[in-house]
Protein backbone atom coordinates (compact mmCIF):
# COMPACT_ATOMS: atom_id res chain seq x y z
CA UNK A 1 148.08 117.64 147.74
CA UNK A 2 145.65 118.79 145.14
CA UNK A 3 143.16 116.97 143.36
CA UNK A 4 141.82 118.33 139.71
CA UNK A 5 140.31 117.72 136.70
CA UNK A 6 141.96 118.35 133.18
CA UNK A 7 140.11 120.70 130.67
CA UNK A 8 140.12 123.49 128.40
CA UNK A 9 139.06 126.82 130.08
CA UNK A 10 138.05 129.56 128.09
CA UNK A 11 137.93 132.45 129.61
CA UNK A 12 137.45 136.69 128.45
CA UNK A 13 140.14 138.35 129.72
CA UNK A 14 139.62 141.94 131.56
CA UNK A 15 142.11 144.62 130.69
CA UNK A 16 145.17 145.99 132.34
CA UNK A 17 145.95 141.75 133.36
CA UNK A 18 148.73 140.30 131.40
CA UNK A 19 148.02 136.58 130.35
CA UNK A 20 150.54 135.49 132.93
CA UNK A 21 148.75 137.34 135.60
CA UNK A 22 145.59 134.95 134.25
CA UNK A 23 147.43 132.03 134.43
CA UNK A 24 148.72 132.46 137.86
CA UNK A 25 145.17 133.00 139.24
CA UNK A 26 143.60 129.87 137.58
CA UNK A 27 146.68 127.99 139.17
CA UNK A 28 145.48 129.02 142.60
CA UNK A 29 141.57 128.65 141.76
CA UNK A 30 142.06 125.25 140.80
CA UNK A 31 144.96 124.31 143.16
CA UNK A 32 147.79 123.14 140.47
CA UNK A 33 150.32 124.68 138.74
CA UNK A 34 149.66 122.69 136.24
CA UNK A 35 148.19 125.31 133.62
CA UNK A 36 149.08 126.70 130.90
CA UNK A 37 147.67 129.14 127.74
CA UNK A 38 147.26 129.07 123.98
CA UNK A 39 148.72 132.23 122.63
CA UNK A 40 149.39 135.28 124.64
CA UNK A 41 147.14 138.34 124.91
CA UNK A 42 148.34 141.86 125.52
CA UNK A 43 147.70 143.40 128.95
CA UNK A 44 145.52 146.20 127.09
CA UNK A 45 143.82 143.41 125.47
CA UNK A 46 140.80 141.69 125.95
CA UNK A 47 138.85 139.10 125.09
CA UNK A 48 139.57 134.45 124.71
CA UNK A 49 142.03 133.25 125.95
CA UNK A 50 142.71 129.52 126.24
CA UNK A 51 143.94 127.82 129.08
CA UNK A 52 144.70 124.08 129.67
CA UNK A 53 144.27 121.99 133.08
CA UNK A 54 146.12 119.10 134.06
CA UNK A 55 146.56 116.81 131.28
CA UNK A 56 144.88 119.19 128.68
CA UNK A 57 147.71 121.52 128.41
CA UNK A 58 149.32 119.01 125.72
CA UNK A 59 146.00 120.08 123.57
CA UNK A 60 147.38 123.93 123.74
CA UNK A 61 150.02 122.72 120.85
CA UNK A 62 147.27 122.11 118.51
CA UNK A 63 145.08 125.16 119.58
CA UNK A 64 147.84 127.69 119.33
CA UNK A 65 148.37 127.28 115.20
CA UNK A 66 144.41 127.59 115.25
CA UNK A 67 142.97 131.29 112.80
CA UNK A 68 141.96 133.95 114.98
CA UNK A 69 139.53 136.60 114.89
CA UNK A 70 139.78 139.88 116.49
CA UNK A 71 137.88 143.17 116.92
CA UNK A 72 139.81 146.28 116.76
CA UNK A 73 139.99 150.22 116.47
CA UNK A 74 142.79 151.84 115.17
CA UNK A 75 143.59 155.46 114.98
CA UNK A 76 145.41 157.00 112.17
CA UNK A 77 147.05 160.20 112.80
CA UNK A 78 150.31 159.52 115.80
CA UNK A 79 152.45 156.50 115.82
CA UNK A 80 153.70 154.92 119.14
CA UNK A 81 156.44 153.31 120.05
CA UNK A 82 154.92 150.10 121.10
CA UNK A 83 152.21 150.51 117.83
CA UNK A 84 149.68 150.26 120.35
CA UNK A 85 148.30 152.86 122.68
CA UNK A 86 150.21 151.71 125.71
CA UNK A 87 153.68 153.22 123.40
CA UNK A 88 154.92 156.60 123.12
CA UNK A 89 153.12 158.58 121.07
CA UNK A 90 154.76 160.52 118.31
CA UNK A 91 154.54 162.48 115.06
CA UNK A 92 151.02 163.97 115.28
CA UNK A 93 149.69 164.92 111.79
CA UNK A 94 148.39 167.96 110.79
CA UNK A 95 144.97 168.46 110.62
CA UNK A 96 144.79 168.87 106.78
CA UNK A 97 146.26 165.73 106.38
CA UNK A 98 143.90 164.04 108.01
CA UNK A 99 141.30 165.99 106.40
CA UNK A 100 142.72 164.50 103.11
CA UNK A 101 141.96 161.05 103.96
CA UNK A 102 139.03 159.74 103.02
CA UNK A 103 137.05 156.59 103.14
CA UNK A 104 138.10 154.67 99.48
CA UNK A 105 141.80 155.66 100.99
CA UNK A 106 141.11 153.48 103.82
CA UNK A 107 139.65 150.86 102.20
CA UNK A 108 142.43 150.49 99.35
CA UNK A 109 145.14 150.02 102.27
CA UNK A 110 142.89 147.58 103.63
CA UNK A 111 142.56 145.79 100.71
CA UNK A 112 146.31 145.63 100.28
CA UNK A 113 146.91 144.25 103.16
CA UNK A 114 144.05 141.10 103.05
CA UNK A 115 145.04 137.68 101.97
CA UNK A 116 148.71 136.38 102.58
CA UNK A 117 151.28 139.29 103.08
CA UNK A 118 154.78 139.46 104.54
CA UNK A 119 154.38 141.61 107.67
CA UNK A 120 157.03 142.61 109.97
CA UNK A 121 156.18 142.01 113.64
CA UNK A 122 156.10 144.65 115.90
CA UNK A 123 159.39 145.52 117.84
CA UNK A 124 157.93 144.79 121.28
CA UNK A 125 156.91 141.40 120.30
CA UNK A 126 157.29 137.89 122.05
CA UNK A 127 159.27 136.98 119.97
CA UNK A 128 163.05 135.52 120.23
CA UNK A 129 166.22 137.45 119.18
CA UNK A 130 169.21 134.82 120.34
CA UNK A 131 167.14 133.59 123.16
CA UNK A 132 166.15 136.60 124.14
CA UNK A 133 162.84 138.25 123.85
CA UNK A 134 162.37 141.30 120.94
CA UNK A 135 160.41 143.40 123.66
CA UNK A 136 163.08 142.47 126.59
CA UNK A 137 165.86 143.80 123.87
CA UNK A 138 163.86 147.04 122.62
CA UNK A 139 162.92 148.21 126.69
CA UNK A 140 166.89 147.98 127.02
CA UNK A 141 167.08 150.24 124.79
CA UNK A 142 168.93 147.82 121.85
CA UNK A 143 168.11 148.62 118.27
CA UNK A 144 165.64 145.92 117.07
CA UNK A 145 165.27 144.40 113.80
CA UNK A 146 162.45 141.81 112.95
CA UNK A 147 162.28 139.98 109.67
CA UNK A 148 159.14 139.80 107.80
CA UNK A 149 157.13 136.72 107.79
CA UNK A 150 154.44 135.73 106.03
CA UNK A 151 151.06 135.89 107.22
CA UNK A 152 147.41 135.02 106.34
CA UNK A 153 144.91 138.08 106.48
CA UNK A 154 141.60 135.89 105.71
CA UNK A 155 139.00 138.45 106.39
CA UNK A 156 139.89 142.65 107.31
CA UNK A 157 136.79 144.06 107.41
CA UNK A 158 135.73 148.43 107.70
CA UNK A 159 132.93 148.34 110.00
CA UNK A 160 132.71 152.28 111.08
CA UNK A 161 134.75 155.23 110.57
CA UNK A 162 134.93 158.10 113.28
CA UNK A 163 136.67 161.67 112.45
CA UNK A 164 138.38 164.77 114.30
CA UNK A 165 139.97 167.26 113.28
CA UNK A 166 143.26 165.37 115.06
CA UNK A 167 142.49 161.39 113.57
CA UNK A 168 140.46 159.42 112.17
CA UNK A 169 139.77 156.30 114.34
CA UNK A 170 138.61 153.04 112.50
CA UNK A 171 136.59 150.08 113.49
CA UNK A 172 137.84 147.07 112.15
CA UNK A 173 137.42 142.84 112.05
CA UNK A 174 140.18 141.06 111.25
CA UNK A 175 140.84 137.06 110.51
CA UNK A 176 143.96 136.17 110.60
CA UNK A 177 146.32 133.16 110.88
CA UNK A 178 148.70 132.30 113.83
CA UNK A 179 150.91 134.77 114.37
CA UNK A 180 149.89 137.81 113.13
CA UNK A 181 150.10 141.16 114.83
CA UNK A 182 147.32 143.29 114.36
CA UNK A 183 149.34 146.06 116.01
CA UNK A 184 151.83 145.53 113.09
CA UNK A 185 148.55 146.40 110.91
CA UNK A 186 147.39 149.95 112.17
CA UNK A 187 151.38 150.82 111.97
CA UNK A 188 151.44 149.60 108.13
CA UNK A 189 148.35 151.07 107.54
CA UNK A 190 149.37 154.58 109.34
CA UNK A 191 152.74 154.41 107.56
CA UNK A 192 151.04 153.80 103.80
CA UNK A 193 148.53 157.01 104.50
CA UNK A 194 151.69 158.99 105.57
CA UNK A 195 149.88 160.09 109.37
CA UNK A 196 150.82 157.04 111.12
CA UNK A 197 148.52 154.82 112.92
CA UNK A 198 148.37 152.76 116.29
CA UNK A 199 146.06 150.58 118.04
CA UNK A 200 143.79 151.61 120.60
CA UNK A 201 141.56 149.03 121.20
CA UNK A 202 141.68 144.91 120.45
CA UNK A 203 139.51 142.21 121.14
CA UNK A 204 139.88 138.35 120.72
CA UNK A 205 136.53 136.84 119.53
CA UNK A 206 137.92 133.28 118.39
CA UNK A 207 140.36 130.74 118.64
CA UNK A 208 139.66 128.10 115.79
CA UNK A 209 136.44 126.38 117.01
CA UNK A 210 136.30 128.56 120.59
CA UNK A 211 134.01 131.95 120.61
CA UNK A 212 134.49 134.56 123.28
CA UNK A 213 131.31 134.33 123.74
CA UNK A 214 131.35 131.05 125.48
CA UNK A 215 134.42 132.02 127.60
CA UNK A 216 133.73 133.01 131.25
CA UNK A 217 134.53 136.06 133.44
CA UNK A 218 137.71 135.82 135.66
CA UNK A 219 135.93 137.33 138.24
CA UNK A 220 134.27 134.78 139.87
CA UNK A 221 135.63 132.01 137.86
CA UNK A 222 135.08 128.84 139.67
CA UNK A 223 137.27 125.91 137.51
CA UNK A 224 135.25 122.97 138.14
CA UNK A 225 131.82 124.80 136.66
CA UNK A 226 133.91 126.27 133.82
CA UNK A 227 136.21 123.30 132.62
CA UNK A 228 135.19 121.92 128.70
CA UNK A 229 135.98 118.39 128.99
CA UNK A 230 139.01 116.74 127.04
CA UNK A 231 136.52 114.66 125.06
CA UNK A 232 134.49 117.54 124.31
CA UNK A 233 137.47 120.14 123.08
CA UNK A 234 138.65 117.27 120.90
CA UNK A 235 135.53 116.75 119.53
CA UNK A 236 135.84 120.12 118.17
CA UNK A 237 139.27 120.54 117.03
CA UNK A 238 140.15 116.88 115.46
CA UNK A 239 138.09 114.25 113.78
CA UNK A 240 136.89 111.78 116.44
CA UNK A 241 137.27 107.68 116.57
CA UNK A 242 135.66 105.58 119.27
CA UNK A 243 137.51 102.55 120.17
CA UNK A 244 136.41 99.28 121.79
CA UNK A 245 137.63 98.55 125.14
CA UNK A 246 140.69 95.93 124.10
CA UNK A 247 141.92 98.69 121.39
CA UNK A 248 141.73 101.73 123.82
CA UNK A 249 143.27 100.01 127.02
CA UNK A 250 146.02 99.11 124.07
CA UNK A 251 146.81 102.57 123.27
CA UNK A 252 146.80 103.43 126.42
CA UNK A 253 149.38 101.19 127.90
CA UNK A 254 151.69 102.84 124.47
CA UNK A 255 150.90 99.53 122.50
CA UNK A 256 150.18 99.33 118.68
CA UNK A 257 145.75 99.22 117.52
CA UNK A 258 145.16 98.29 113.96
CA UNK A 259 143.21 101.06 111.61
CA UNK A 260 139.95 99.55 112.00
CA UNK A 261 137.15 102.00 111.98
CA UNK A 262 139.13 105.25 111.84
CA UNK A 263 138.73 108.46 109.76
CA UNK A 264 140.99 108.14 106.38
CA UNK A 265 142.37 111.63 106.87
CA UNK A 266 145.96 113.48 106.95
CA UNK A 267 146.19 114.65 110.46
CA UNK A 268 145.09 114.41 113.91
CA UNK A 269 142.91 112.09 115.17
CA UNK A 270 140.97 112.05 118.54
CA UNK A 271 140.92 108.38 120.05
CA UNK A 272 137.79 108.25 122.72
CA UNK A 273 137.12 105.45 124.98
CA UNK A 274 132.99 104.03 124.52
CA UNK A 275 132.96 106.09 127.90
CA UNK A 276 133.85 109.14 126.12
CA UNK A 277 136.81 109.90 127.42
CA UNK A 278 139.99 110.80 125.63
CA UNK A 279 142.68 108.86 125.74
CA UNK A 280 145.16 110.10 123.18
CA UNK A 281 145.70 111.62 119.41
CA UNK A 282 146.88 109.46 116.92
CA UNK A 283 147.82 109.47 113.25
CA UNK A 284 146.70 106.96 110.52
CA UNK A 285 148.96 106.11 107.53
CA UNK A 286 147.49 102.83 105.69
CA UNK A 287 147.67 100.12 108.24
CA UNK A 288 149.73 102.10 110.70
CA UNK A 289 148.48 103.91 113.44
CA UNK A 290 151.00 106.07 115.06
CA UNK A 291 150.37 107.47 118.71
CA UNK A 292 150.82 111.44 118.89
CA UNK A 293 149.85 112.30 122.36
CA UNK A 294 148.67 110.13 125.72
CA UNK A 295 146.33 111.33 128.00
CA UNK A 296 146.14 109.97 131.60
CA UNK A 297 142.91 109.49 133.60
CA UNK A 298 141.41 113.17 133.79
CA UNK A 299 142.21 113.11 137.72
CA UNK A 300 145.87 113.73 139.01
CA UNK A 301 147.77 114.22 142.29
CA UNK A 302 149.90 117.53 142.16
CA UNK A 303 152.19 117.18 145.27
């Protein structure tokens, strides 16, 4: 038996660990397999991820569809397989073609691909093909075909610009919305200069409200010292309501609470107990107030 608190974890990922291979270690550390993450990180990859404890993995749901911001170098001149440096390489460009690029160049294809574009994922993504997984299919060697989807590029940023006489690698910031691929990016931006481009190096910096750099190391991580509270990561993702004691032992035994006192807004709320503890989400419309999620005492009994 294994006792635990819930809470968010954030924690910087080291390269060459997939975000499984994170997950599994925090589920040791902190003696429950209850734990789970809030959008997957390449193993070459670093940077936040998110993890959820106990009870707080039913807040991953609402952190997942949270903007992210990444830091990033591609390099123009080869394409790979996997559009990221772990791929196979291919299609190096001549030397005077990557002389011919120059900086206005880079910044036009930049510019074309900021605010909301269709982009087609890359082929070894996560993502589903008739239950099946689009990298699972293409490392069978199947012929994969993604549709395009639209996507949010809020901020993509030149920050430096490094040449040889083989590519032209490129510093970049990037904002983007759930479910963007910024390996999909240095291929479209590779493809549209006609040298092709991959990604050698990425960086998560934020999740919505979460910064990297309040994430710990996983070396060393020790749960209990790391854990942000549920009341806490509410507080930062949802507009917060404090009920008495009568209304917040109501919603937590799944009864109905009258509107009293809550935020008039269009979406989540966080309910918090005078003790400041979370009890559930919940969603106002006029009168009603409609329970989203439950959360149990932060303490639980994994046997």
């Amino acid at each position: 038996m294994s006792v635990t608190s819930s809470g968010l974890l954030l924690i910087d990922k080291p390269p060459a660990h997939t975000s499984h291979d994170v997950v599994a270690r925090t589920r040791r550390l902190a003696g429950t397999r209850k734990v789970g993450h809030a959008g997957t990180l390449d193993p070459m990859a670093t940077g936040l991820l998110i993890l959820g404890v106990g009870s707080s993995t039913r807040l991953l749901t609402y952190i997942v569809g949270c903007d992210k911001q990444y830091s990033a170098t591609i390099r123009l001149g080869q394409s790979s397989s996997t559009d990221d440096a772990e791929g196979e390489l291919s299609g190096l460009a001549s030397s005077d073609d990557i002389a011919a690029i120059d900086q206005d160049a880079i910044a036009t294809e930049i510019a074309a691909l900021t605010g909301e574009i269709e982009q087609v994922p890359s082929t070894v993504s996560a993502i589903k093909i008739d239950g099946k997984r689009a990298y699972a299919r293409a490392r069978a060697g199947e012929t994969v075909e993604l549709k395009a989807r639209t996507v949010t590029i809020s901020e993509f940023e030149l920050e430096d610009v490094r040449r040889s006489p083989e590519h032209i690698d490129i510093d970049v910031r990037v904002t983007c919305s759930s479910g963007t691929y910024v390996r999909a990016l240095a291929r479209d931006i590779g493809e549209s200069l006609v040298v092709g481009g991959h990604l050698t190096r990425l960086r998560r910096t934020r999740i919505g409200p979460f910064a990297v750099a309040d994430a710990s190391e996983l070396d060393g991580l020790v749960v209990a010292d790391s854990m942000l509270p549920p009341a806490q990561a509410a507080r930062m993702l949802f507009p917060v309501a404090t009920l008495d004691d009568e209304r917040a032992r109501a919603l937590g035994h799944g009864q109905r609470i009258d509107s009293r006192g809550l935020p008039d807004v269009d979406g989540p709320i966080a309910a918090l107990t005078e003790h400041d503890r979370l009890i559930g989400l919940v969603h106002v419309r006029g009168s009603d107030v409609r329970s989203l999620v439950n959360f149990p005492d932060d303490e639980y009994d994994d046997r």
